[in-house]
C-alpha atoms as a PDB file:
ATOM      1  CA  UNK A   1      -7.462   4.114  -7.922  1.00  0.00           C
ATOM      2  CA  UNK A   2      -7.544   8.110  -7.235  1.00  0.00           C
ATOM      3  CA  UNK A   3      -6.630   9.295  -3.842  1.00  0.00           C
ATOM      4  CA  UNK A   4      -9.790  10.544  -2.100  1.00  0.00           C
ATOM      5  CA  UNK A   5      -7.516  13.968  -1.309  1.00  0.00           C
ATOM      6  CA  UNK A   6      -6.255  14.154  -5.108  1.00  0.00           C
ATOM      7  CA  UNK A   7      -8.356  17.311  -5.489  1.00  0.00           C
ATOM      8  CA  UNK A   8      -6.533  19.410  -2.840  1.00  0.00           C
ATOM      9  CA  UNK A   9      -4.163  20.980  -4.343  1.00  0.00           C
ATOM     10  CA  UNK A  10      -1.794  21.081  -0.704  1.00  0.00           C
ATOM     11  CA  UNK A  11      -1.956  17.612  -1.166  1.00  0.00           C
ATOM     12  CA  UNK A  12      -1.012  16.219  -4.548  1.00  0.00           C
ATOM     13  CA  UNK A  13       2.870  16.295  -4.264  1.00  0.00           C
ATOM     14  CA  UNK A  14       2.746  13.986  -0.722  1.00  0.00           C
ATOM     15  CA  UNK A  15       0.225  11.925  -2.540  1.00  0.00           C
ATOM     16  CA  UNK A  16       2.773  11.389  -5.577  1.00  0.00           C
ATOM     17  CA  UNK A  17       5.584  10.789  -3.547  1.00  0.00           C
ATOM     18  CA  UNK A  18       3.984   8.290  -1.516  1.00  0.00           C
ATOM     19  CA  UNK A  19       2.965   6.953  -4.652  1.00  0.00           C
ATOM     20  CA  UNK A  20       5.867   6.775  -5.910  1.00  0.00           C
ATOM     21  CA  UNK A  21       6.805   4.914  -3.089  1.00  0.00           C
ATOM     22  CA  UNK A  22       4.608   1.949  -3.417  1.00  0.00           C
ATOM     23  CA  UNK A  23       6.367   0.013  -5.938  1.00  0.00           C
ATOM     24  CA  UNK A  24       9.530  -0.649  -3.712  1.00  0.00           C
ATOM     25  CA  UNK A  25       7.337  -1.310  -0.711  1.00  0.00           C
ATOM     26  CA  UNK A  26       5.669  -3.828  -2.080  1.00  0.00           C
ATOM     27  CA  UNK A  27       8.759  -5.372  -3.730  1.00  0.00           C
ATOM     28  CA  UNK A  28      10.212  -5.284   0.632  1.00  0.00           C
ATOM     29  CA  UNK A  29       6.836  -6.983   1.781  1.00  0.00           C
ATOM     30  CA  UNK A  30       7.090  -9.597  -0.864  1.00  0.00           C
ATOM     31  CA  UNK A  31      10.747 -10.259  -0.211  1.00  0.00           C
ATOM     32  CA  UNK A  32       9.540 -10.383   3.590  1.00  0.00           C
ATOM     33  CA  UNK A  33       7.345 -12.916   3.022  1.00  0.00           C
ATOM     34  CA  UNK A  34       9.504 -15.171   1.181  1.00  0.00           C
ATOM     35  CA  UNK A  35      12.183 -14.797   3.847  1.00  0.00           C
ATOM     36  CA  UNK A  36       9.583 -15.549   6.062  1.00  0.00           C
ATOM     37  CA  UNK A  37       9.995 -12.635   8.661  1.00  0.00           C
ATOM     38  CA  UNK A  38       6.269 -12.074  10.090  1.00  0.00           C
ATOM     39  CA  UNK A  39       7.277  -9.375  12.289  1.00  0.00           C
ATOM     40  CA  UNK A  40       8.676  -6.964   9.740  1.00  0.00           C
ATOM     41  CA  UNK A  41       6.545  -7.668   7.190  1.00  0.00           C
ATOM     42  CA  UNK A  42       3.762  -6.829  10.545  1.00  0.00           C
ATOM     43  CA  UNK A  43       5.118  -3.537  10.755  1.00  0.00           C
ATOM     44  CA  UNK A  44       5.231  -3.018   7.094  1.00  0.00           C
ATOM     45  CA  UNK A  45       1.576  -3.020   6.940  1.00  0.00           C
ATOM     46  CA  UNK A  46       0.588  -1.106   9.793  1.00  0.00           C
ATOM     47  CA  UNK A  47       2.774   1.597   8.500  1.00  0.00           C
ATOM     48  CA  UNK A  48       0.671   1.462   5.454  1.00  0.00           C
ATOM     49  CA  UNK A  49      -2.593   0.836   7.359  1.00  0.00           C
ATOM     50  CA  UNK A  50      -1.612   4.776   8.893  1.00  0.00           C
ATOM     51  CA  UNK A  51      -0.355   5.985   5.666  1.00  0.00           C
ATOM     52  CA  UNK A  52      -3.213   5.052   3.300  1.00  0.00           C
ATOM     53  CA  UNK A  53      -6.074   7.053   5.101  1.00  0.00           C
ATOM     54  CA  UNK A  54      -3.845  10.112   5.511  1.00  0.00           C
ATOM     55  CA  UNK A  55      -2.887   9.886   2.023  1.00  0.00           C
ATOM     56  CA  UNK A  56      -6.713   9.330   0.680  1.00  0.00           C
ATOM     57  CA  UNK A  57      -6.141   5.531   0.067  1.00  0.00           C
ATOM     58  CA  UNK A  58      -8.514   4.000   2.766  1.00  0.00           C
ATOM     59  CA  UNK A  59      -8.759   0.518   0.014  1.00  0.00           C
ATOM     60  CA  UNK A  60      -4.607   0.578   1.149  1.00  0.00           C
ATOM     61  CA  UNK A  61      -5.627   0.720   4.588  1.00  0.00           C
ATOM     62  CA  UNK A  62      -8.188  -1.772   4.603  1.00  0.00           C
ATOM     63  CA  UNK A  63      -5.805  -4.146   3.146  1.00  0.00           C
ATOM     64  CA  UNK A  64      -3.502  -3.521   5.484  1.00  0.00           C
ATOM     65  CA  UNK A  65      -4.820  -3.866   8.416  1.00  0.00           C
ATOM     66  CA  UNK A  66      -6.859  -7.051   6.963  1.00  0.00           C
ATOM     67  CA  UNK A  67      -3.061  -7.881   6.071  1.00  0.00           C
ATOM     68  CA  UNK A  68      -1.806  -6.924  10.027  1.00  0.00           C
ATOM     69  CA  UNK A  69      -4.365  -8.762  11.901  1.00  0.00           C
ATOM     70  CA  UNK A  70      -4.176 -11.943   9.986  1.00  0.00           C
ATOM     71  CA  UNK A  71      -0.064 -11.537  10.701  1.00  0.00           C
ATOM     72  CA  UNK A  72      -0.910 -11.332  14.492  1.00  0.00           C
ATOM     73  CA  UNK A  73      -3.649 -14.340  14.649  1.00  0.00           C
ATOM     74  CA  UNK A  74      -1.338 -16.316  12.809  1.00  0.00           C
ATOM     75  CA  UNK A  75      -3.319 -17.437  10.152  1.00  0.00           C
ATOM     76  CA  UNK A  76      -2.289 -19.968   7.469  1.00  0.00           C
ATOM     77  CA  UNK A  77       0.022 -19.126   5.068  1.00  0.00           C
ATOM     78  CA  UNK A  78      -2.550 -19.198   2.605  1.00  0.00           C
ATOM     79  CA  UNK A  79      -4.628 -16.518   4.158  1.00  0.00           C
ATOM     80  CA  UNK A  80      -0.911 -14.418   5.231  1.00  0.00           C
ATOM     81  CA  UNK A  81       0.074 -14.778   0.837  1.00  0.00           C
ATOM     82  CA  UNK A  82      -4.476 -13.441  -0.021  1.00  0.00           C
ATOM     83  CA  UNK A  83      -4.290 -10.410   2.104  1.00  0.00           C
ATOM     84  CA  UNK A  84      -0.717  -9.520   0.888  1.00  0.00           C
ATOM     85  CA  UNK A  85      -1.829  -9.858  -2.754  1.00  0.00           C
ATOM     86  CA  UNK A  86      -5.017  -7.476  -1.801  1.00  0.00           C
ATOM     87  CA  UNK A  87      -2.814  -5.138  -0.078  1.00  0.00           C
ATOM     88  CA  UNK A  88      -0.034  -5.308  -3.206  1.00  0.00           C
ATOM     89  CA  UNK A  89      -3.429  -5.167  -5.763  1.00  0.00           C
ATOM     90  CA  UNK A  90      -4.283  -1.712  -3.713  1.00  0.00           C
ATOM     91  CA  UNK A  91      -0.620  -0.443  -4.048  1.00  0.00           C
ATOM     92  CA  UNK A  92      -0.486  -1.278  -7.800  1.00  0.00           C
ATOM     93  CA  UNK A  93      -4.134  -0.004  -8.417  1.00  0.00           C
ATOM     94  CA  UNK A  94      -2.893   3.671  -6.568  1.00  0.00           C
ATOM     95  CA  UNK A  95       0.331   3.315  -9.234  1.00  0.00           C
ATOM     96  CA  UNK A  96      -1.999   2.957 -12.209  1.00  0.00           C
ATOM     97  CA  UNK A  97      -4.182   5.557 -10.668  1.00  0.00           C
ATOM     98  CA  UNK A  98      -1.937   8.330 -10.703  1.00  0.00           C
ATOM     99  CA  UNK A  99      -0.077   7.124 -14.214  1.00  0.00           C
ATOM    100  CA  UNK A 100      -3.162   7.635 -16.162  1.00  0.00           C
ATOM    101  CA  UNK A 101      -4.111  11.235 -14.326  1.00  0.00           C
ATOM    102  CA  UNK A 102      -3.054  14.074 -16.886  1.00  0.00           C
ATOM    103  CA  UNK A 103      -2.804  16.442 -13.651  1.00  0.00           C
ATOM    104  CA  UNK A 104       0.007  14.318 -12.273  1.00  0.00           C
ATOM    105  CA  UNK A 105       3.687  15.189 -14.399  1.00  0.00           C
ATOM    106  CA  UNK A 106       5.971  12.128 -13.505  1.00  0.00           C
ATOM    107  CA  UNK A 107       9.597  12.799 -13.980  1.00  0.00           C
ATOM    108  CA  UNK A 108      11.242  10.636 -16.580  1.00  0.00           C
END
């Protein structure tokens, strides 16, 4: 997935470090989920669900708000673990997205 924003040239360092960052959130919102902390994990997402538009990533913040409002309707854990999986599918997809862009130098 390429940020919508990717092409602005202002923008393409704060895209890669927020990137960058996506790996390790994902990692916290599993471990939230496991741990079984609905609040924080809450939070987690509507950070993202702010995040992904300003970063060009409006698939992120779909997901997480999809991922947010099912948190605060408490639906099943079923529906809670499918939202989470589309929101981590999103991260991953915006990891992959700016591994294979040749523009984009990652330090080793």
């Amino acid at each position: 997935m390429r940020s919508e924003l990717a092409d602005e040239e202002d923008m393409r360092e704060l895209i890669l470090e927020f990137v960058m960052e996506l790996p390790g959130r994902s990692a916290q919102m599993r471990a939230l989920t496991s741990a079984d902390s609905r609040e924080s994990l809450r939070a987690m997402a509507h950070q993202l669900k702010g995040a992904g538009g300003g970063y060009g990533y409006p698939a992120i913040t779909q997901a997480a708000a999809r991922l947010e409002h099912r948190i605060l309707s408490q639906s099943s854990e079923t529906e809670l673990l499918e939202s989470l999986q589309t929101l981590i599918g999103c991260c991953d997809a915006a990891v992959a997205g700016i591994a294979s862009d040749p523009t984009v130098t990652l330090a080793p």
